[in-house]
C-alpha atoms as a PDB file:
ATOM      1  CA  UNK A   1     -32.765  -6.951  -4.695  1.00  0.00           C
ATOM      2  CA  UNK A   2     -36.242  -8.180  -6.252  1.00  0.00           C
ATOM      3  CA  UNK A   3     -37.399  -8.530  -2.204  1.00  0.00           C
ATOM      4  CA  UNK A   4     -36.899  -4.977  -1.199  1.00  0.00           C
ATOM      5  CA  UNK A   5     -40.166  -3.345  -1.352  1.00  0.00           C
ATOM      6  CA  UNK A   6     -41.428   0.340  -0.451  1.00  0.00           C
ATOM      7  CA  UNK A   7     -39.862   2.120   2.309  1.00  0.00           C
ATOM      8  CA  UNK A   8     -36.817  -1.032   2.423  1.00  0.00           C
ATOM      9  CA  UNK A   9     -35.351  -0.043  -0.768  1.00  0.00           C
ATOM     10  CA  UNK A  10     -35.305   3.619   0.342  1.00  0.00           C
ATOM     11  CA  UNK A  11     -33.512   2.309   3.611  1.00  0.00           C
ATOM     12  CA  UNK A  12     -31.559   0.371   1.189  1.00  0.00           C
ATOM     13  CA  UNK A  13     -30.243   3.485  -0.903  1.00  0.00           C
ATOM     14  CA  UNK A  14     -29.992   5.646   2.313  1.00  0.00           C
ATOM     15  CA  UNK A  15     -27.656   3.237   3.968  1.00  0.00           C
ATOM     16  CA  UNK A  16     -25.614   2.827   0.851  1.00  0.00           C
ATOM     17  CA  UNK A  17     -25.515   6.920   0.316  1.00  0.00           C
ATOM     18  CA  UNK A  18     -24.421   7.098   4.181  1.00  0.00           C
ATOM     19  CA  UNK A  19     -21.770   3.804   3.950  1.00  0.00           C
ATOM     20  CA  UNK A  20     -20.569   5.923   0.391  1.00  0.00           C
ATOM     21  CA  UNK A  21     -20.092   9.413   2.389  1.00  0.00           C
ATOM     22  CA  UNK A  22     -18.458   7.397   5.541  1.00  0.00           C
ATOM     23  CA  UNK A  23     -16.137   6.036   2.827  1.00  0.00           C
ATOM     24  CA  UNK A  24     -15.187   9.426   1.260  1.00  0.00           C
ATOM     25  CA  UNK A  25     -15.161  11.196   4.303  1.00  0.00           C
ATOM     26  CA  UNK A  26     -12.466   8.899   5.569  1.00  0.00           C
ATOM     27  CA  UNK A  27      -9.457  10.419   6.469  1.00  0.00           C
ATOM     28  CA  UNK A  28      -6.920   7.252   6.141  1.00  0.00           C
ATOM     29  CA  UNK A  29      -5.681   6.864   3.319  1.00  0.00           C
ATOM     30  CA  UNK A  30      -3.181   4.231   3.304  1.00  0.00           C
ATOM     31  CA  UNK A  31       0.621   5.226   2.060  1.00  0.00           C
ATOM     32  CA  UNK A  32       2.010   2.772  -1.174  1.00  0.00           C
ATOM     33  CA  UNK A  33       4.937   1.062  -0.385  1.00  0.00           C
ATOM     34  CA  UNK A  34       6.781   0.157  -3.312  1.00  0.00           C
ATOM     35  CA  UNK A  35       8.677  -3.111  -3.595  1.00  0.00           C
ATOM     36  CA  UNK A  36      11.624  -3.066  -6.616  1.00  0.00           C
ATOM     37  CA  UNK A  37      11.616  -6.502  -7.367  1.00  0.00           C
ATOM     38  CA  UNK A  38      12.283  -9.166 -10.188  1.00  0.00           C
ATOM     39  CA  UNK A  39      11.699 -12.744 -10.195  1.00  0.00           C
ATOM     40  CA  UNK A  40      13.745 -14.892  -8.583  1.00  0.00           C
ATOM     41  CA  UNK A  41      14.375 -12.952  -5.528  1.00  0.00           C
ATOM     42  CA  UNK A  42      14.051 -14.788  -2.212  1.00  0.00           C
ATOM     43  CA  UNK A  43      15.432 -11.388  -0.507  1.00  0.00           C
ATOM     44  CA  UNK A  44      12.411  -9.982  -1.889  1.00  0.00           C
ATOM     45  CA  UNK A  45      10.553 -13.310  -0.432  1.00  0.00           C
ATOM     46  CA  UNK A  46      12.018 -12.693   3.216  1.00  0.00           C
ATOM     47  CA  UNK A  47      11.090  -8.556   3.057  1.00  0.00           C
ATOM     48  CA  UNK A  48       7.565 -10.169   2.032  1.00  0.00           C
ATOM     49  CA  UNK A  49       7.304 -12.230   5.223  1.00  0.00           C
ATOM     50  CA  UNK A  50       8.792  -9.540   7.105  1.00  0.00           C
ATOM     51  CA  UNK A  51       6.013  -6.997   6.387  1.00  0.00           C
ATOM     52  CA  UNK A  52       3.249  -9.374   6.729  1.00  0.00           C
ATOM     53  CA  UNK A  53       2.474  -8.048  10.113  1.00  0.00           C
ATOM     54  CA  UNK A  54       2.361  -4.601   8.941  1.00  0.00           C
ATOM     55  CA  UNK A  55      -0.279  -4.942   5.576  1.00  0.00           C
ATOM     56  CA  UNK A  56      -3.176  -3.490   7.074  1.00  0.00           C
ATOM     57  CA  UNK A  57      -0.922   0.081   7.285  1.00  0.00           C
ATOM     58  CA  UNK A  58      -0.350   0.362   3.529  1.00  0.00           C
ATOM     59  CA  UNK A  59      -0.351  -1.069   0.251  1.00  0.00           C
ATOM     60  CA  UNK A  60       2.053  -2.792  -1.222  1.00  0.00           C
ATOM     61  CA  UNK A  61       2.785  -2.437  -4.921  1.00  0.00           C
ATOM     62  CA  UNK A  62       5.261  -4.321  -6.871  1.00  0.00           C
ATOM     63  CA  UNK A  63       7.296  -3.436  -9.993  1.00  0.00           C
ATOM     64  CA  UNK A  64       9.084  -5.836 -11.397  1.00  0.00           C
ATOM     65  CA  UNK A  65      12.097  -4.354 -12.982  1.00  0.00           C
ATOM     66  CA  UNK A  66      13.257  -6.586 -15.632  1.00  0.00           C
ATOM     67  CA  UNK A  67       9.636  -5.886 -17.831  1.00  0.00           C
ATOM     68  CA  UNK A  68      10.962  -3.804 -20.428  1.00  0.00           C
ATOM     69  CA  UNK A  69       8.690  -0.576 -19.382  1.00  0.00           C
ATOM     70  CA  UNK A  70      10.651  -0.527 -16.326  1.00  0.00           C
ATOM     71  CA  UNK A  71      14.559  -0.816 -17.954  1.00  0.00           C
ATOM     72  CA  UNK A  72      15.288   3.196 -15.610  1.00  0.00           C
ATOM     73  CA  UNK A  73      14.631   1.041 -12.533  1.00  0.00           C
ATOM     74  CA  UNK A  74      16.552  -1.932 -13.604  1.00  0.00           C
ATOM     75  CA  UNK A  75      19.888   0.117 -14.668  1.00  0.00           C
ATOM     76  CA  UNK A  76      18.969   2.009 -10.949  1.00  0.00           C
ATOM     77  CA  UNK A  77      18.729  -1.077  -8.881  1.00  0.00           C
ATOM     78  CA  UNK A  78      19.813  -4.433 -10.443  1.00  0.00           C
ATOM     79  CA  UNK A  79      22.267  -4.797  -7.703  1.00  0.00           C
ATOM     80  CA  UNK A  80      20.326  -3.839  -4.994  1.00  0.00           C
ATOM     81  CA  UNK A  81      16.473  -5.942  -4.785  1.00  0.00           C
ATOM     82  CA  UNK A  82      15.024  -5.544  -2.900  1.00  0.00           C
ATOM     83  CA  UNK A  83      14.200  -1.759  -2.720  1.00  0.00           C
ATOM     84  CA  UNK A  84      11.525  -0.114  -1.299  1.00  0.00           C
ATOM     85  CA  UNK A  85       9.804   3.391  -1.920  1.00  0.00           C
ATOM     86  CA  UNK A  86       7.398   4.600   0.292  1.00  0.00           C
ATOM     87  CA  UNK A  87       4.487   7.035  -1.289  1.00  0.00           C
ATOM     88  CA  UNK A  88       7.242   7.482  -4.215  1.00  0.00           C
ATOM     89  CA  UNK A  89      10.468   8.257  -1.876  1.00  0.00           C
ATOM     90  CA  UNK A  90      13.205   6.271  -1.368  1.00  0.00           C
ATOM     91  CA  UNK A  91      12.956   4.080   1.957  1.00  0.00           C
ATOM     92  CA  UNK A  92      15.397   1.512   2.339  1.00  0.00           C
ATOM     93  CA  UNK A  93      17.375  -1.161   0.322  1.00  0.00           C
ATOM     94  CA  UNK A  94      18.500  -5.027   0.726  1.00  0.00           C
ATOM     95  CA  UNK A  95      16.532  -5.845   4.214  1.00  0.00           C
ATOM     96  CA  UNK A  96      13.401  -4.404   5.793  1.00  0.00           C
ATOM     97  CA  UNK A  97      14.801  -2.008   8.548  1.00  0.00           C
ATOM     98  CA  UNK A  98      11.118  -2.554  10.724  1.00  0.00           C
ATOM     99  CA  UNK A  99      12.197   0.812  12.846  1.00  0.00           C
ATOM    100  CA  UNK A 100      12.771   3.160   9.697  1.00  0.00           C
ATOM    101  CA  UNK A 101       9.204   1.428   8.237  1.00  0.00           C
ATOM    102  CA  UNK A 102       7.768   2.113  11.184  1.00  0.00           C
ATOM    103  CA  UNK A 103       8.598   6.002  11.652  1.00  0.00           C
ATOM    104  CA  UNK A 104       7.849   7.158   8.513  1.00  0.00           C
ATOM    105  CA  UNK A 105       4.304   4.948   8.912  1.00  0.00           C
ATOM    106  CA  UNK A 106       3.573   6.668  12.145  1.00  0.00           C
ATOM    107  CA  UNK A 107       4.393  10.052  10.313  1.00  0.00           C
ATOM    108  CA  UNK A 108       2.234   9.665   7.750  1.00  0.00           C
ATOM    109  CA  UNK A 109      -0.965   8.203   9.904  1.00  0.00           C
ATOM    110  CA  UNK A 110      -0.534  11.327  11.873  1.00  0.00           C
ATOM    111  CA  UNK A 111      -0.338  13.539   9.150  1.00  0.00           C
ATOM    112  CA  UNK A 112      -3.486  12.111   7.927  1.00  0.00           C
ATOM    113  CA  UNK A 113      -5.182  12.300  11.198  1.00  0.00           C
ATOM    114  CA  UNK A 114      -4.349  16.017  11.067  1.00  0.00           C
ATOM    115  CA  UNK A 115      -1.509  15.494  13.673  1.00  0.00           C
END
């Protein structure tokens, strides 16, 4: 930054202020997909691989559900990793159904388009 001088750091500050309001102003806000999980689980692996194609549509969090601050998802799904939530509602269970994944991503990018 020591090599901006005069009107380049003002550029500088009005291209960050501009890149900062282009960021906020952004309308896509990508849904969470929640992935139940616990380790081993190579159905969990195989969903993994499975959505790989589709990461740039959403973010992917995963709760492990033998830590002890999740034991109400563990007694809930134990027998059923892997299980996914989309933006906090149930989605699907066991297998990534791509068609279901894909609907309810196409609903929400047009909801947040203002479809």
């Amino acid at each position: 930054m020591l090599w901006f001088q005069g009107n380049s750091i003002q550029f500088a500050k009005y291209s960050f202020r501009l890149f900062l309001r282009n960021l906020s102003a952004s309308k896509t806000i990508l849904p969470v997909l929640t992935l139940f999980t616990k380790d081993p689980c190579p159905l969990c692996d195989e969903a993994k691989e499975v959505l790989e194609p589709y990461k740039n549509r959403f973010i992917l969090q995963e709760v492990d559900i033998t830590l002890p601050e999740n034991s109400v998802w563990y007694e809930r799904y134990k027998f059923d990793i892997p299980v996914f939530h989309l933006n906090g509602e149930f989605l699907m269970m066991h297998r990534v159904n791509i068609s279901k994944l894909e609907k309810q991503l196409q609903k929400l990018e047009q909801q947040g388009t203002g479809g």
